[in-house]
C-alpha atoms as a PDB file:
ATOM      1  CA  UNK A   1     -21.610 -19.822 -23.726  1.00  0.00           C
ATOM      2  CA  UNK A   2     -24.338 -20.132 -21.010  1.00  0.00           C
ATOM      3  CA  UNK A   3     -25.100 -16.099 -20.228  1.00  0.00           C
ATOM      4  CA  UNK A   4     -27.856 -14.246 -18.625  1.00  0.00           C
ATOM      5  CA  UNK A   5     -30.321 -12.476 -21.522  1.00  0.00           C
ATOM      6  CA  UNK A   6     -31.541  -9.449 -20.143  1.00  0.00           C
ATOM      7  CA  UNK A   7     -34.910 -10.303 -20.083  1.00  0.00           C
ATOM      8  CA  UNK A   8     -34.340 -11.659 -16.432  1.00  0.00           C
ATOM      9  CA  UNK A   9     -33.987  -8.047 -15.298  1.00  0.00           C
ATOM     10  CA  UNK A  10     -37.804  -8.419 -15.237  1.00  0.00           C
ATOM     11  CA  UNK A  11     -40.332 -10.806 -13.667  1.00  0.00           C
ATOM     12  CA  UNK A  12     -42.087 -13.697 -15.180  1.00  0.00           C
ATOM     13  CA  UNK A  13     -44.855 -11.231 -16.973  1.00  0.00           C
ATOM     14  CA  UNK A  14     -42.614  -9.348 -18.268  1.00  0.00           C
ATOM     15  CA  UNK A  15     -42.321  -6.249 -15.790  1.00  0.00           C
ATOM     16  CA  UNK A  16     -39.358  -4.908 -14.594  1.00  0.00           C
ATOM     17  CA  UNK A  17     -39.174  -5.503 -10.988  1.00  0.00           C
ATOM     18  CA  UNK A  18     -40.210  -3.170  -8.138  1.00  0.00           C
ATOM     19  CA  UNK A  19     -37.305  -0.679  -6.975  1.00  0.00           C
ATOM     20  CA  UNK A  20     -35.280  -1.894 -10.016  1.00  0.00           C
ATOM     21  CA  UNK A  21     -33.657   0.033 -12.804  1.00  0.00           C
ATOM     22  CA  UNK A  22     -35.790  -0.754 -15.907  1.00  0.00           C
ATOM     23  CA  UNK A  23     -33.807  -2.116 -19.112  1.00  0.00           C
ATOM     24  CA  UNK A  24     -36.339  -3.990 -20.834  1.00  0.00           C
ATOM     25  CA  UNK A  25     -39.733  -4.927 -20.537  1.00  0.00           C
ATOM     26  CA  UNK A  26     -43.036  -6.071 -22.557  1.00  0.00           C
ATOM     27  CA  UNK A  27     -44.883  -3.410 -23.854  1.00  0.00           C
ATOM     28  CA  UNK A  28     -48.547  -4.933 -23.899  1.00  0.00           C
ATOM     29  CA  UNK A  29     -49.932  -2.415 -25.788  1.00  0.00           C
ATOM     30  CA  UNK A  30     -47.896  -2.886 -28.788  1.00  0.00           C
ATOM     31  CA  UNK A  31     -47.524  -6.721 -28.250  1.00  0.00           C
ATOM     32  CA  UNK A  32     -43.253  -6.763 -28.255  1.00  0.00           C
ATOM     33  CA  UNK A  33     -40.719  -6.883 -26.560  1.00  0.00           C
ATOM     34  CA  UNK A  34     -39.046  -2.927 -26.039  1.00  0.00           C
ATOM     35  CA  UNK A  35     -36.540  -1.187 -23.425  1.00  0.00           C
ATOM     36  CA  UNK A  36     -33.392   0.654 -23.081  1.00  0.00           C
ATOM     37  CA  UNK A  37     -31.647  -2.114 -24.575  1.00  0.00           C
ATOM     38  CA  UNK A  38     -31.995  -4.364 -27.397  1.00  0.00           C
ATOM     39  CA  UNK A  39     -34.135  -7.060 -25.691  1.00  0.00           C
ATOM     40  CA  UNK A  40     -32.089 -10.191 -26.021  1.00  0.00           C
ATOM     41  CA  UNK A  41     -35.271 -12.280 -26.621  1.00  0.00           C
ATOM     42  CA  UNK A  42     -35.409 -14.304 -30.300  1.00  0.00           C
ATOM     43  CA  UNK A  43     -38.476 -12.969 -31.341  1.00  0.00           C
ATOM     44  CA  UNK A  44     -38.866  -9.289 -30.381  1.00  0.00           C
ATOM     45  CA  UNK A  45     -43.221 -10.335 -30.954  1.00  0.00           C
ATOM     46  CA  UNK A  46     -43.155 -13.859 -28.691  1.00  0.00           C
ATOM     47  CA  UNK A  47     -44.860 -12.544 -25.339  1.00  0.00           C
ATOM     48  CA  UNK A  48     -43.802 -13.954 -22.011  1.00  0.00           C
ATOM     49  CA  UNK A  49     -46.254 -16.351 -22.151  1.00  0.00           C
ATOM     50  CA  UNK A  50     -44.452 -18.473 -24.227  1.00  0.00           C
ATOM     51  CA  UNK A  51     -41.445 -20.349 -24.160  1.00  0.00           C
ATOM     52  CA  UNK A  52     -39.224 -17.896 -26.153  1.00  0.00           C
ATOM     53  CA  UNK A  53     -40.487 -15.329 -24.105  1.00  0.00           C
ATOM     54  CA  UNK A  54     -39.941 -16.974 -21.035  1.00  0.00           C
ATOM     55  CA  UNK A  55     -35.944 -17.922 -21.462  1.00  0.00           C
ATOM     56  CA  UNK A  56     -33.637 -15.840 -19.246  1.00  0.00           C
ATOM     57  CA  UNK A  57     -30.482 -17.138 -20.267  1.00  0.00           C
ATOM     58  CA  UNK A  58     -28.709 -17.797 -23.741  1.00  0.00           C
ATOM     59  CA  UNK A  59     -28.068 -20.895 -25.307  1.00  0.00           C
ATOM     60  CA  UNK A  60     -29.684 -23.300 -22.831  1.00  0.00           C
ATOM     61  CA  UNK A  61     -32.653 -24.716 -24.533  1.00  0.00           C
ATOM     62  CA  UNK A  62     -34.694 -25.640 -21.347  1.00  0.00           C
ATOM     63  CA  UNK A  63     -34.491 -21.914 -20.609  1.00  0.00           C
ATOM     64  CA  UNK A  64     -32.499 -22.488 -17.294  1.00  0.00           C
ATOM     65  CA  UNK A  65     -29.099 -21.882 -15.968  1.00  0.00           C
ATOM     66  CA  UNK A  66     -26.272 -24.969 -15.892  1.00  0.00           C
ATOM     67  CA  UNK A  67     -23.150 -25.583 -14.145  1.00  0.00           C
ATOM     68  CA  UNK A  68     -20.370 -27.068 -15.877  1.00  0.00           C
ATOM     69  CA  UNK A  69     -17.921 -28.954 -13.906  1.00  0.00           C
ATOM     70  CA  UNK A  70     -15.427 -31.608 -14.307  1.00  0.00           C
ATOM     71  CA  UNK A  71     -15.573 -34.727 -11.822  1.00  0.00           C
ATOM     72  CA  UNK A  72     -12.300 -34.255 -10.141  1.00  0.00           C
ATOM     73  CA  UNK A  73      -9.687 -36.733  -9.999  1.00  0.00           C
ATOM     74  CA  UNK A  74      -6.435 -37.285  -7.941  1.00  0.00           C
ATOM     75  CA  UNK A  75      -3.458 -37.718 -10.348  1.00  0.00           C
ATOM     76  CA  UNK A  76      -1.872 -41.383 -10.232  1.00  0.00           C
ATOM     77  CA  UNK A  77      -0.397 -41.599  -7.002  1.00  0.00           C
ATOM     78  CA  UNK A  78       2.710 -43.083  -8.458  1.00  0.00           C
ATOM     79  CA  UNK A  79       3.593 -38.939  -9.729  1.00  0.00           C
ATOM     80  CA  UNK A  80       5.956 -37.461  -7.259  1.00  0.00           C
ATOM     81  CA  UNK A  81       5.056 -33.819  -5.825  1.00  0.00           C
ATOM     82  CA  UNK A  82       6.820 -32.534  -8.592  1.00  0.00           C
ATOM     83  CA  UNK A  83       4.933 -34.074 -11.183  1.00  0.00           C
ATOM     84  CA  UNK A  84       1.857 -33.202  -9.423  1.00  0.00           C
ATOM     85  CA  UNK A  85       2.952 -29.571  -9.982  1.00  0.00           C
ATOM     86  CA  UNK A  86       3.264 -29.619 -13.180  1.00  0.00           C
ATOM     87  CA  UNK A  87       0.720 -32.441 -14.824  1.00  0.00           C
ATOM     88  CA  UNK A  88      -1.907 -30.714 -15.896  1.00  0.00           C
ATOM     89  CA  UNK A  89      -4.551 -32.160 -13.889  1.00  0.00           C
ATOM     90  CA  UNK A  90      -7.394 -30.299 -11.721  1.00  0.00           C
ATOM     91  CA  UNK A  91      -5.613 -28.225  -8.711  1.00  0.00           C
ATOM     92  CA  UNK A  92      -8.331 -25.588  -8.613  1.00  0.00           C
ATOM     93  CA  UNK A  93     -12.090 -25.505  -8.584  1.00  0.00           C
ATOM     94  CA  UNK A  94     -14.392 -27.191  -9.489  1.00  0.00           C
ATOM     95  CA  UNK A  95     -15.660 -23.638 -10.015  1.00  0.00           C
ATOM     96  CA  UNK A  96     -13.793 -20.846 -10.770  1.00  0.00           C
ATOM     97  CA  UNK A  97     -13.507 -18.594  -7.515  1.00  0.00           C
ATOM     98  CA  UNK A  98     -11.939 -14.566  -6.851  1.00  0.00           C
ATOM     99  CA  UNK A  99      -9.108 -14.427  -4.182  1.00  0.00           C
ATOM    100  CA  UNK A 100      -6.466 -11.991  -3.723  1.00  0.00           C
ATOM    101  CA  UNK A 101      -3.307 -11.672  -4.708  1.00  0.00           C
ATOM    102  CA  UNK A 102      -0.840 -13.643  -2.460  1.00  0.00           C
ATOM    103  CA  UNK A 103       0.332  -9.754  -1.716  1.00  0.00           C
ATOM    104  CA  UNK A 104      -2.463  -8.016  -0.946  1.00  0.00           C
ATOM    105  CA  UNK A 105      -3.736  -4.690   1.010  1.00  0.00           C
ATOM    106  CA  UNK A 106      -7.016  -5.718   1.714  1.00  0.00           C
ATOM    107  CA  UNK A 107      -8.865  -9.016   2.701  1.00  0.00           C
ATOM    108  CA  UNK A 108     -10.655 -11.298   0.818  1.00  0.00           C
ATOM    109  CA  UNK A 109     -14.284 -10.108   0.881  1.00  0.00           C
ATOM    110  CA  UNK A 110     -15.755 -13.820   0.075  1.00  0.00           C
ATOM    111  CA  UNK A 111     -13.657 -15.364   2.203  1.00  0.00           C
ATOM    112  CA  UNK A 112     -12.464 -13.698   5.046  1.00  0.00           C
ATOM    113  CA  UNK A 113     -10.323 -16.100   6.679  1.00  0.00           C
ATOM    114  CA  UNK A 114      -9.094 -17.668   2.920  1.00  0.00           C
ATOM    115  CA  UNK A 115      -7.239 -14.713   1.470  1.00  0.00           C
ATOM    116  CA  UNK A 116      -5.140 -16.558  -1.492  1.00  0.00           C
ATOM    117  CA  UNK A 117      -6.074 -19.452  -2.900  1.00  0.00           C
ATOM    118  CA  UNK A 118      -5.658 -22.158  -0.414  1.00  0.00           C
ATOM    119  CA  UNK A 119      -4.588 -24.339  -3.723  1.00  0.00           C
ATOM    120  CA  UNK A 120      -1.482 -22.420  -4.435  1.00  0.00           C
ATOM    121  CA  UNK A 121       1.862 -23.743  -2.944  1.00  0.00           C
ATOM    122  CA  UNK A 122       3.536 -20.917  -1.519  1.00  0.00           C
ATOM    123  CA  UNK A 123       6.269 -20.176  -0.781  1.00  0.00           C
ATOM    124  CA  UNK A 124       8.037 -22.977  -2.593  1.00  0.00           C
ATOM    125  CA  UNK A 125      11.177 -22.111  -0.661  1.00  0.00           C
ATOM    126  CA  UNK A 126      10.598 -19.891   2.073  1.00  0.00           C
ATOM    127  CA  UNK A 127      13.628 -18.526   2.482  1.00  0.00           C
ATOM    128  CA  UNK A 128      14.155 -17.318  -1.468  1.00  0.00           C
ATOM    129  CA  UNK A 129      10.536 -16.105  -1.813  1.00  0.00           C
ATOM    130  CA  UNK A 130       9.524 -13.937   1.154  1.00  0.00           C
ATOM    131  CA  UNK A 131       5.879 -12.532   1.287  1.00  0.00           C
ATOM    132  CA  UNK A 132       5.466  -8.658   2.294  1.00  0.00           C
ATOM    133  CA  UNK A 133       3.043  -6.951   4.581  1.00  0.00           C
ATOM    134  CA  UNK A 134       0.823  -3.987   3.673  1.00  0.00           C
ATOM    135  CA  UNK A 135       2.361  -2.466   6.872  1.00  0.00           C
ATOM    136  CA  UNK A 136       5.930  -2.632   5.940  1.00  0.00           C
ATOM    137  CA  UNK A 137       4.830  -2.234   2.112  1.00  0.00           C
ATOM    138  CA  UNK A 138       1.697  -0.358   1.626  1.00  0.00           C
ATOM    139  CA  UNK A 139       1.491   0.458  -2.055  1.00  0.00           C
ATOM    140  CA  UNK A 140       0.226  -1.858  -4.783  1.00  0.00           C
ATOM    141  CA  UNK A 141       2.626  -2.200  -7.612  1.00  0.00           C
ATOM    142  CA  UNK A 142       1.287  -2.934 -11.036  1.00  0.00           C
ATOM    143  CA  UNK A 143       3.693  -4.006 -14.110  1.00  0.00           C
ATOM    144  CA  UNK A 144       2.598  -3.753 -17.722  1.00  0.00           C
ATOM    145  CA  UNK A 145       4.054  -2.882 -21.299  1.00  0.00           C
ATOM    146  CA  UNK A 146       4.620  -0.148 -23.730  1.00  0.00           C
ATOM    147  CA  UNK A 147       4.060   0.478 -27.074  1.00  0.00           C
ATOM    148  CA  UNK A 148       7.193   1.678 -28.029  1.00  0.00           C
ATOM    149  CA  UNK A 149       9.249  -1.778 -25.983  1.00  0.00           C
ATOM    150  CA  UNK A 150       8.157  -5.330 -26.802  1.00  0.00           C
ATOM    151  CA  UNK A 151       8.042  -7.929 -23.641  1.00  0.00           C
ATOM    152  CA  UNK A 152      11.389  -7.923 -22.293  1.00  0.00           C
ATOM    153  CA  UNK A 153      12.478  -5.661 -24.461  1.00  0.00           C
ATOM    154  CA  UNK A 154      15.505  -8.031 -25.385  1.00  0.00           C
ATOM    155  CA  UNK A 155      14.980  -6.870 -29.304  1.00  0.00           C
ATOM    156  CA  UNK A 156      13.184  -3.310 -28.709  1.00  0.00           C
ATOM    157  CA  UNK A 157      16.229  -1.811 -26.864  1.00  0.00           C
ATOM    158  CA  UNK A 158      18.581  -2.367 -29.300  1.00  0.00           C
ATOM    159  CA  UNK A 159      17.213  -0.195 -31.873  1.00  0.00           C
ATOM    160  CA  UNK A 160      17.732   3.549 -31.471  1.00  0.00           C
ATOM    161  CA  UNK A 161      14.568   5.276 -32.152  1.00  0.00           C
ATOM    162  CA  UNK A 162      12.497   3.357 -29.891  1.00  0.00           C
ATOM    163  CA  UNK A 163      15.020   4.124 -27.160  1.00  0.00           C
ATOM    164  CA  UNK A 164      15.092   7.691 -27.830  1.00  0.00           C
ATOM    165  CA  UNK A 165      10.693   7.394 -27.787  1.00  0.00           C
ATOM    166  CA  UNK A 166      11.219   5.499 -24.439  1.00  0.00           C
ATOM    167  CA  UNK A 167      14.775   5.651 -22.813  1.00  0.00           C
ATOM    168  CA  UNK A 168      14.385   4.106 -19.332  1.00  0.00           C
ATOM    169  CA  UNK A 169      11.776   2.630 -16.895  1.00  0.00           C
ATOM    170  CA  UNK A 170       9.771   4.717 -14.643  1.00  0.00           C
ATOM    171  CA  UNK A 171       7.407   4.553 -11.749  1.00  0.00           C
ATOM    172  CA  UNK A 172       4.087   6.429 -12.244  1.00  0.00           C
ATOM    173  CA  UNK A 173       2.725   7.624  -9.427  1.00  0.00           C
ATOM    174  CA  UNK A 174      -0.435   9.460  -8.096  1.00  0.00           C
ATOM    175  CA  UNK A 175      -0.047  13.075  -7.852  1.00  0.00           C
ATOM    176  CA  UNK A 176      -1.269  12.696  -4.260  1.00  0.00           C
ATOM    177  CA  UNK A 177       1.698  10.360  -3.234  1.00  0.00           C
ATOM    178  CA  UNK A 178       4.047  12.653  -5.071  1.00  0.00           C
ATOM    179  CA  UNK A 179       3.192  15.121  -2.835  1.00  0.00           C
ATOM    180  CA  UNK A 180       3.605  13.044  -0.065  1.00  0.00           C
ATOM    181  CA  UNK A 181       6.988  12.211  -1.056  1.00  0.00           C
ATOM    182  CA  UNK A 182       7.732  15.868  -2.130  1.00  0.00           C
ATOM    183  CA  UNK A 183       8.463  14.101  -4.571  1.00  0.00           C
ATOM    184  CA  UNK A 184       8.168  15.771  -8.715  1.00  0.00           C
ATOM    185  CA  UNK A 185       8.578  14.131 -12.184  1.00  0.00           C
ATOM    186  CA  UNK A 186      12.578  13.260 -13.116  1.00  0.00           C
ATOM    187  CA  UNK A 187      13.276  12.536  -9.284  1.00  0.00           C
ATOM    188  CA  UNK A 188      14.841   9.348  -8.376  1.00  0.00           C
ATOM    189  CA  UNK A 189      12.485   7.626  -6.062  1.00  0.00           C
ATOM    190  CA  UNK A 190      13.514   3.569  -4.476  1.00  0.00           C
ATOM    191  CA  UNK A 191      11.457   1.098  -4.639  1.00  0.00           C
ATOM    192  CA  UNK A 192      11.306  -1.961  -2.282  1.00  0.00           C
ATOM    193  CA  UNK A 193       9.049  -4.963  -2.106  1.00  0.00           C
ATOM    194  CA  UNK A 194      10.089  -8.445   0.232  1.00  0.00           C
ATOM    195  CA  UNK A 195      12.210  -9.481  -2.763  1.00  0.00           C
ATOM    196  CA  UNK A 196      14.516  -6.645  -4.038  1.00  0.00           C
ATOM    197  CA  UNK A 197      14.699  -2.664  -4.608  1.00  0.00           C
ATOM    198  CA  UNK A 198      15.475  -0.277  -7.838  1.00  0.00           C
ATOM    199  CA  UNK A 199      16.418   2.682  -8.093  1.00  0.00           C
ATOM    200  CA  UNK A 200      14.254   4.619 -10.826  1.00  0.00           C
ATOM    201  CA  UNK A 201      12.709   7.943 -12.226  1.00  0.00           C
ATOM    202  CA  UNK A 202       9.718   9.363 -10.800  1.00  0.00           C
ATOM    203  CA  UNK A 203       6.621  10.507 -13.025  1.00  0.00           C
ATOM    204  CA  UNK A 204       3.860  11.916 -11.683  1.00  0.00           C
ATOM    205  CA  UNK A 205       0.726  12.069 -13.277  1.00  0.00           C
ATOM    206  CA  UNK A 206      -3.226  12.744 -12.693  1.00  0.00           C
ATOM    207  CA  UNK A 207      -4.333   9.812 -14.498  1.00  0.00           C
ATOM    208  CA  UNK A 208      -3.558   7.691 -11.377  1.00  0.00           C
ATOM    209  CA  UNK A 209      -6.197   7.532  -8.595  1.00  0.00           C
ATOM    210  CA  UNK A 210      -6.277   6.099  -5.354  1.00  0.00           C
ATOM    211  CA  UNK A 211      -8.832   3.127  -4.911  1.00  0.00           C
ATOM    212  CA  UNK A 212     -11.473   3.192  -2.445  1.00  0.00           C
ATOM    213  CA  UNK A 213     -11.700  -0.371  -1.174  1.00  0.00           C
ATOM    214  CA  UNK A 214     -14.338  -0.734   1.505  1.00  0.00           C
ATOM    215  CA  UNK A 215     -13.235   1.747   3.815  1.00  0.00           C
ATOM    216  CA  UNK A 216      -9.813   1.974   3.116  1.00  0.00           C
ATOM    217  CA  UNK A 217      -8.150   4.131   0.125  1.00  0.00           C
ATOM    218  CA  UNK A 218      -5.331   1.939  -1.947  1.00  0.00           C
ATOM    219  CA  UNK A 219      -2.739   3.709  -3.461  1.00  0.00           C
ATOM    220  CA  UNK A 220      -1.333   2.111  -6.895  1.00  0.00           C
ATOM    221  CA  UNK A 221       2.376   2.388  -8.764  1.00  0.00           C
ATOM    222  CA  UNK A 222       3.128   1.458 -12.102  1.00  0.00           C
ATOM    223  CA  UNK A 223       6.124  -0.073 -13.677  1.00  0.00           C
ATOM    224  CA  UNK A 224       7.214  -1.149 -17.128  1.00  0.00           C
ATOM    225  CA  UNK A 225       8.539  -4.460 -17.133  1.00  0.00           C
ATOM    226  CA  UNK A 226      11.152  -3.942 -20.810  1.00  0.00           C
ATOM    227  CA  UNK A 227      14.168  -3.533 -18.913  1.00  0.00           C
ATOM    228  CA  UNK A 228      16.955  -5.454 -17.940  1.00  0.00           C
ATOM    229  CA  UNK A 229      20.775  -5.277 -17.636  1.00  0.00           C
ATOM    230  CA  UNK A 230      22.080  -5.930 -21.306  1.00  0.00           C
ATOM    231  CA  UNK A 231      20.965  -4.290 -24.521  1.00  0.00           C
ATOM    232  CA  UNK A 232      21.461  -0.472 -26.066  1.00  0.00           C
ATOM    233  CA  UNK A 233      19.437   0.935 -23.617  1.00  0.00           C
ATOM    234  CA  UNK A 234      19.285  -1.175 -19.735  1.00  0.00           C
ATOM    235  CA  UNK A 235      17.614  -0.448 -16.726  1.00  0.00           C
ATOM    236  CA  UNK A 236      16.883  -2.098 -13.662  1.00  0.00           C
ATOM    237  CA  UNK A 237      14.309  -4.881 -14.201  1.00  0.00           C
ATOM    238  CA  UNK A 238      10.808  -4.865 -12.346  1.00  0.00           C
ATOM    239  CA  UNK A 239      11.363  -8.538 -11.663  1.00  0.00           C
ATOM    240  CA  UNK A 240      13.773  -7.852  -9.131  1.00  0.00           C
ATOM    241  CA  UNK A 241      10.117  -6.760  -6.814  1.00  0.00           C
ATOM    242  CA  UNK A 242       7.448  -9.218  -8.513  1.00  0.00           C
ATOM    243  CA  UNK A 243       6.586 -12.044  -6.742  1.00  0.00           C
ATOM    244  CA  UNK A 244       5.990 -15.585  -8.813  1.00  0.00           C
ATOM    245  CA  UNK A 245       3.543 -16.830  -6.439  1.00  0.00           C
ATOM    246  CA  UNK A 246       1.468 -18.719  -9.982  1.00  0.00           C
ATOM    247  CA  UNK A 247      -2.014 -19.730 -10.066  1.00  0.00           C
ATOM    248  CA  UNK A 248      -2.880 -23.370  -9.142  1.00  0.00           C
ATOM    249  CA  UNK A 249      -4.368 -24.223 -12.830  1.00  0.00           C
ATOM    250  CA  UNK A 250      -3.131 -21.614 -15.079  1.00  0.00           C
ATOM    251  CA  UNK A 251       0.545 -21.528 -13.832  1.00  0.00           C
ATOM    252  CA  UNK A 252       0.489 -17.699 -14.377  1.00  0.00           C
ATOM    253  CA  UNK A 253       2.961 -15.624 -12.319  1.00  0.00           C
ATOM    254  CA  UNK A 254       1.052 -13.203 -10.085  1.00  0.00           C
ATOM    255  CA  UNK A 255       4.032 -10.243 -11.789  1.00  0.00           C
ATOM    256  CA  UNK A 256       1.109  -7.825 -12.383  1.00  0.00           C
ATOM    257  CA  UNK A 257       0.594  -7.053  -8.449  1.00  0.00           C
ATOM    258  CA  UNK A 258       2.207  -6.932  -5.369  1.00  0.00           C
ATOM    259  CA  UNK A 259       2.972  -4.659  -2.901  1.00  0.00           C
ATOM    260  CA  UNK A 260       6.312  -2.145  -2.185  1.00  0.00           C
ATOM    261  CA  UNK A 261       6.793   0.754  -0.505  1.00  0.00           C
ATOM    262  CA  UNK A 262       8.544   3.840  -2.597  1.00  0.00           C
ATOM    263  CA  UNK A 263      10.394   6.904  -1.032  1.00  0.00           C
ATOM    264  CA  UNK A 264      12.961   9.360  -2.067  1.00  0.00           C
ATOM    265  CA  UNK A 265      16.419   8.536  -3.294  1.00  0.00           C
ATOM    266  CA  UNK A 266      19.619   9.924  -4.192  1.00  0.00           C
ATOM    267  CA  UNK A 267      20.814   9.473  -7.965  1.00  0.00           C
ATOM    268  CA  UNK A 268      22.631   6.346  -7.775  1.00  0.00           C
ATOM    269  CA  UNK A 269      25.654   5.427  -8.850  1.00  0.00           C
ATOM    270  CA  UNK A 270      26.931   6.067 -11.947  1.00  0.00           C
ATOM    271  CA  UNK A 271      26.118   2.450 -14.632  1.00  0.00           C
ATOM    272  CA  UNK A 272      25.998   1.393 -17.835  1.00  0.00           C
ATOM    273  CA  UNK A 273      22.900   2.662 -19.512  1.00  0.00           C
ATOM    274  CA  UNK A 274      23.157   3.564 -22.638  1.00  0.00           C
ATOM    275  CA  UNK A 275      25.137   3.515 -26.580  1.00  0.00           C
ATOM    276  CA  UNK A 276      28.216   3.712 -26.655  1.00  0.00           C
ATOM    277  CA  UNK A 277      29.127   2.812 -23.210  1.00  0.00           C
ATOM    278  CA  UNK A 278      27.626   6.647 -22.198  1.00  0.00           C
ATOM    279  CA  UNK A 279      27.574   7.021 -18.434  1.00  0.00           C
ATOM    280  CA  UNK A 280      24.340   7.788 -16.579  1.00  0.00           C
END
């Protein structure tokens, strides 16, 4: 841990600094340190004219900052491009660094020109993982869990009282797309991303806002990502829209965003959703 105390919100004496918001500060009067905040200094009594007094950040004895990087390395040049891919050896860095999502609405503030990491191969195979456009696809799609489903869901749907908590998937929605749409909770709604499209059950709700990103407003879906075709209870899986663009280091899948577009749909056809080989 190398992290900022908050005694460098003030200035070498101690004061907070001119135009700033004051959090803490040393009180001369009664010789310690005080604020709005516990002041992360060891002893609340050692004035910043000494050395505990004087050291901004945590853990880092000679009171300053550090950067801790690895010397990077090429892998052995005998490992084939595949190997390269997956040997875990330095593909990012040397500092970590924000970009956006491979599928993004907006640009890359830091970076104009650099959008996604220019360390991440992709697409892989251009023809089997397309990339969409915020003009073709302007929402951001989001994919998490629920309580009541666990992961894929491959156990969770199979027993009967968590399906009847949570039967089916849904896409939650802003109010103010709903409207949009004309479009209410229990409507079927398709959405589409570069990859795929499902068919699935509106619900609207407040709790979703648009974001303001500079001067543009981003509009957000959600999606549970427990479904799939076999099981007590199926439903179209989200995977059929995320993309697997994966981070150089990590390898992580970037399945929590993307983008799609959403609009009305018909019910469609009738499949195989639920015990006893019901009918939906």
């Amino acid at each position: 841990m190398r992290i900022l105390y908050n005694r460098a919100s003030c200035d070498k004496d101690g004061k907070p600094y001119p135009g700033s918001k004051p959090i803490v500060w040393w009180d001369e009067k009664a010789k310690k340190w005080t604020g709005y905040d516990v002041p992360d200094v060891p002893v609340a009594t050692d004035g910043p004219d000494t050395p505990n007094g004087q050291r901004p950040f945590h853990l880092g004895a000679e009171g300053v900052g550090r950067l801790f990087a690895a010397v990077y390395k090429d892998p052995d040049p005998r490992f084939t491009e595949y190997w390269r891919d997956v040997a875990y050896v330095p593909k990012d860095g040397p500092l970590p660094e924000m970009y956006e999502p491979v599928e993004s609405p907006v640009d890359n503030v830091l970076h104009p020109r650099v959008k996604s990491n220019p360390m991440l191969k992709y697409p892989r195979v251009a023809s089997h993982q397309p990339i969409g456009t915020a003009d073709k696809y302007p929402y951001v799609l989001m994919t998490s869990t629920v309580a009541e489903h666990w992961c894929a869901g491959s156990t969770t749907r199979n027993i009967p009282w968590l399906n009847e908590l949570v039967p089916e998937p849904v896409l939650e929605m802003p109010v103010a797309l709903a409207q949009k749409l004309e479009v209410k909770s229990g409507d079927w709604v398709r959405v589409s991303s570069a990859r795929g499209e499902i068919d699935v059950k509106a619900l609207v709700t407040p709790r979703m806002k648009a974001l303001k990103i500079g001067d543009r407003e981003v509009t957000v879906v959600w999606m549970p990502y427990n479904w799939g075709f076999q099981g007590l209870s199926t439903g179209p899986s989200v995977n059929h829209l995320t993309i697997d663009a994966t981070d150089p280091g990590a390898g992580t899948q970037e399945t929590k965003a993307c983008l799609v577009n959403v609009v009305r749909a018909n019910r469609p056809a009738a499949r195989r959703s639920g015990p006893r080989g019901r009918r939906t």
